[in-house]
C-alpha atoms as a PDB file:
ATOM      1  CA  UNK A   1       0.000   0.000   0.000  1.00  0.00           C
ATOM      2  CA  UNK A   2       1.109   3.744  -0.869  1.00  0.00           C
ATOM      3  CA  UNK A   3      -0.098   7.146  -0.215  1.00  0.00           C
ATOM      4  CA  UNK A   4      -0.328   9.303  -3.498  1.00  0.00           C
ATOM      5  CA  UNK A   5      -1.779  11.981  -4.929  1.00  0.00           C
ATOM      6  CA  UNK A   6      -4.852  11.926  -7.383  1.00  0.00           C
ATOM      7  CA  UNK A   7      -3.688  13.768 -10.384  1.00  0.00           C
ATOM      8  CA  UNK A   8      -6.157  12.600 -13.306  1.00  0.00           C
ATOM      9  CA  UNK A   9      -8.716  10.584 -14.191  1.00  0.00           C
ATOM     10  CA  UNK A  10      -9.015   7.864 -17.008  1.00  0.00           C
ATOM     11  CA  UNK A  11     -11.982   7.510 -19.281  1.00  0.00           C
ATOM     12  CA  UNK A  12     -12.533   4.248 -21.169  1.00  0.00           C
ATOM     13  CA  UNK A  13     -16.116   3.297 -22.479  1.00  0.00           C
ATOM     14  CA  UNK A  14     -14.187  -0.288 -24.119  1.00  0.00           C
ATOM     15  CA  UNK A  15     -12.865  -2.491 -21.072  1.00  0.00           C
ATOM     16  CA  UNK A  16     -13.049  -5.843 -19.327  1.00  0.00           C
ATOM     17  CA  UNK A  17     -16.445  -7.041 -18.597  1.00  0.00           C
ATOM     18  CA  UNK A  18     -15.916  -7.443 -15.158  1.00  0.00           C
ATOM     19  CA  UNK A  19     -14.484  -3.642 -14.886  1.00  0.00           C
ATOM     20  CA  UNK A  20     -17.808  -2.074 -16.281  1.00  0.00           C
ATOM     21  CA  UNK A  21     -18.969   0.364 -14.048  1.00  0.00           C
ATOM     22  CA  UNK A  22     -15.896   1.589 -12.394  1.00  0.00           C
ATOM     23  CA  UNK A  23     -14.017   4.593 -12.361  1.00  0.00           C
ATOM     24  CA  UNK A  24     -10.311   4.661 -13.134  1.00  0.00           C
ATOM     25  CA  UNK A  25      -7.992   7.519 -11.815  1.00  0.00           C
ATOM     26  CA  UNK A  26      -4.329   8.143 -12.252  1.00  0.00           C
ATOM     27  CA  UNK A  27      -2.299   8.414  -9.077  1.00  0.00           C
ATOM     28  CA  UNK A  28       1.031  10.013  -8.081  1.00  0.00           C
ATOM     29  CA  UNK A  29       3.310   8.630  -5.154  1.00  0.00           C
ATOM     30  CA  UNK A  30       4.138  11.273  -2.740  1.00  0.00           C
ATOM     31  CA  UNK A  31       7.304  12.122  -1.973  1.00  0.00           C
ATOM     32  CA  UNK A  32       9.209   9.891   0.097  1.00  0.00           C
ATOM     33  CA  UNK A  33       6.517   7.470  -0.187  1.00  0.00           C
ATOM     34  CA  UNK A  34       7.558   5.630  -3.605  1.00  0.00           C
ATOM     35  CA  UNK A  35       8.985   6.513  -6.595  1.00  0.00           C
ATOM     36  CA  UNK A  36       7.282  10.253  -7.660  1.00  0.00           C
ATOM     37  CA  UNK A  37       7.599   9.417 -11.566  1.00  0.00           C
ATOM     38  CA  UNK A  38       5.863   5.668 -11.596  1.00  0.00           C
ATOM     39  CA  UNK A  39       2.067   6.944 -12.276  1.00  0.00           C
ATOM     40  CA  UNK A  40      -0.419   4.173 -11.294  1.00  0.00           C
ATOM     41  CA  UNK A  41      -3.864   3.626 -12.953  1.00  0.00           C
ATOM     42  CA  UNK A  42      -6.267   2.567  -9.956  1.00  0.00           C
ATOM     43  CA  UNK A  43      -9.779   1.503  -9.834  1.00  0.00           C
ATOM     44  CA  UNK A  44     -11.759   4.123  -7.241  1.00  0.00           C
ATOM     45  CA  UNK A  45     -14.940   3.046  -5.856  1.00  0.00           C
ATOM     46  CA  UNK A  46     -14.961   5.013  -2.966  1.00  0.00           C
ATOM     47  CA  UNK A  47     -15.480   8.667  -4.916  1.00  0.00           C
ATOM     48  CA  UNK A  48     -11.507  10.331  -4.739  1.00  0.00           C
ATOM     49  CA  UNK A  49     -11.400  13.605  -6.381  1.00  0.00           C
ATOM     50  CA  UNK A  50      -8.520  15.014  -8.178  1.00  0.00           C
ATOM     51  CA  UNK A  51      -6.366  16.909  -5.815  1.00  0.00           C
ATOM     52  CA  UNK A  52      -7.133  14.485  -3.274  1.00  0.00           C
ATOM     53  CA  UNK A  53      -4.323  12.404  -1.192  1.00  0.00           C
ATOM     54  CA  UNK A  54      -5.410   8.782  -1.146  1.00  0.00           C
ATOM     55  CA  UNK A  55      -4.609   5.214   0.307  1.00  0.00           C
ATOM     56  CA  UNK A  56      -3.901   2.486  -2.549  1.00  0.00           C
ATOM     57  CA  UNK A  57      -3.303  -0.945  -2.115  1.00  0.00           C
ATOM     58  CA  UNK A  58      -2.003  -2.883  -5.211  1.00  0.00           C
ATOM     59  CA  UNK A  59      -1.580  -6.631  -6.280  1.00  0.00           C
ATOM     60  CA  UNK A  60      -3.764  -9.220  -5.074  1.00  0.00           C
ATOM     61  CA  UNK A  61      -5.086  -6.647  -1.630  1.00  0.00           C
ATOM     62  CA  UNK A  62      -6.302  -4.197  -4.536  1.00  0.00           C
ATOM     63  CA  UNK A  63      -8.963  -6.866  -5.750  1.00  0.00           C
ATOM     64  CA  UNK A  64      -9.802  -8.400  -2.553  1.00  0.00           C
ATOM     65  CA  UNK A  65     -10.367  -4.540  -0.710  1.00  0.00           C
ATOM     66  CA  UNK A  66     -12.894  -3.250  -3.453  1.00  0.00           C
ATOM     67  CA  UNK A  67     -14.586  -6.717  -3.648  1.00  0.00           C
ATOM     68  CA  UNK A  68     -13.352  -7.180  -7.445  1.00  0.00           C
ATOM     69  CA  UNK A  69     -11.347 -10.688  -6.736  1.00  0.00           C
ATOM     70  CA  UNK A  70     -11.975 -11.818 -10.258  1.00  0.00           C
ATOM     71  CA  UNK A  71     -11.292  -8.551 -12.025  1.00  0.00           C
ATOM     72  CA  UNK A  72      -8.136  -8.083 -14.257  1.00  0.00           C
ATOM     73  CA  UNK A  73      -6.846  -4.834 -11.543  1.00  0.00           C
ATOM     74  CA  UNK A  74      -3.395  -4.323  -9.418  1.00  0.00           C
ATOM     75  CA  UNK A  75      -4.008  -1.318  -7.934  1.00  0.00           C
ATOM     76  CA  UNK A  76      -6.965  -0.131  -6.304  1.00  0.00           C
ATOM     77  CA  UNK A  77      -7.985   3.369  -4.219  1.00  0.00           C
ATOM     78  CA  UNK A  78      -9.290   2.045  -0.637  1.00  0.00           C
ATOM     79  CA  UNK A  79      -9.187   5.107   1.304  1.00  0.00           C
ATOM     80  CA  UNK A  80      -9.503   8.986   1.054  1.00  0.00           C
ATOM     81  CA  UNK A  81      -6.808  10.266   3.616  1.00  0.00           C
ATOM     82  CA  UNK A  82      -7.844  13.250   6.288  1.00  0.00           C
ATOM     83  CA  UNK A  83      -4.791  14.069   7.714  1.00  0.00           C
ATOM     84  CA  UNK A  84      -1.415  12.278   7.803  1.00  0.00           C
ATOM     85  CA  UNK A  85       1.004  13.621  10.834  1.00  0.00           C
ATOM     86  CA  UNK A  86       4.428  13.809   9.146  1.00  0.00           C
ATOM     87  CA  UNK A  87       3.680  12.931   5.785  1.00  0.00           C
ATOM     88  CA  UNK A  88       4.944  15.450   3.214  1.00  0.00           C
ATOM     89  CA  UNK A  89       2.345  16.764   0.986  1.00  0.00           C
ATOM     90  CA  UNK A  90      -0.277  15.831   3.210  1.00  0.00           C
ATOM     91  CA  UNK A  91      -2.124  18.730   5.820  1.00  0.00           C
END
C-alpha cells in the first residue's frame, strides 16, 4: 500500500467485462513514499477527487479490498486520507 496523490482521471467506455462500471484515476506517489515518476492507474470506488491524497493498495489486496477478486486490476484506491502527521504533501 502507498499514499499518493490523485492527479487525473481515465476515461474508457471499451474495457473488461468485469471492470464495467468503475471509475479509473491516475495516481502520483508522494514524496518519500515511492517513486514520484511511476504513475499508477487505480480503480476508485470510494469517490476520490482530483487533488485528493489517497490510500492504494495494489496486487492481489487491490482486488480483494474493493470486492473485485476476479477482475483483471493491481491497484486499487481504498481510502480517502484526512490528515497524515508527518507525511509530506499531506495537511
Amino acid at each position: 500500500m502507498f499514499v499518493g496523490k490523485v492527479i487525473g482521471s481515465i476515461v474508457s467506455t471499451r474495457k473488461n467485462d468485469n471492470l464495467v462500471g468503475h471509475k479509473f484515476m491516475v495516481v502520483e506517489p508522494l514524496e518519500g513514499l515511492g517513486d514520484p515518476n511511476a504513475k499508477i492507474v487505480a480503480v476508485d470506488n470510494i469517490g476520490a477527487g482530483i487533488g485528493e491524497i489517497v490510500l492504494v493498495a495494489t496486487g492481489s489486496a487491490a482486488r480483494i479490498g474493493c470486492g473485485l477478486e476476479a477482475s483483471p486490476i493491481d491497484a486499487a484506491i481504498v481510502g480517502i486520507v484526512d490528515d497524515g502527521i508527518g507525511i509530506t504533501g499531506v495537511n
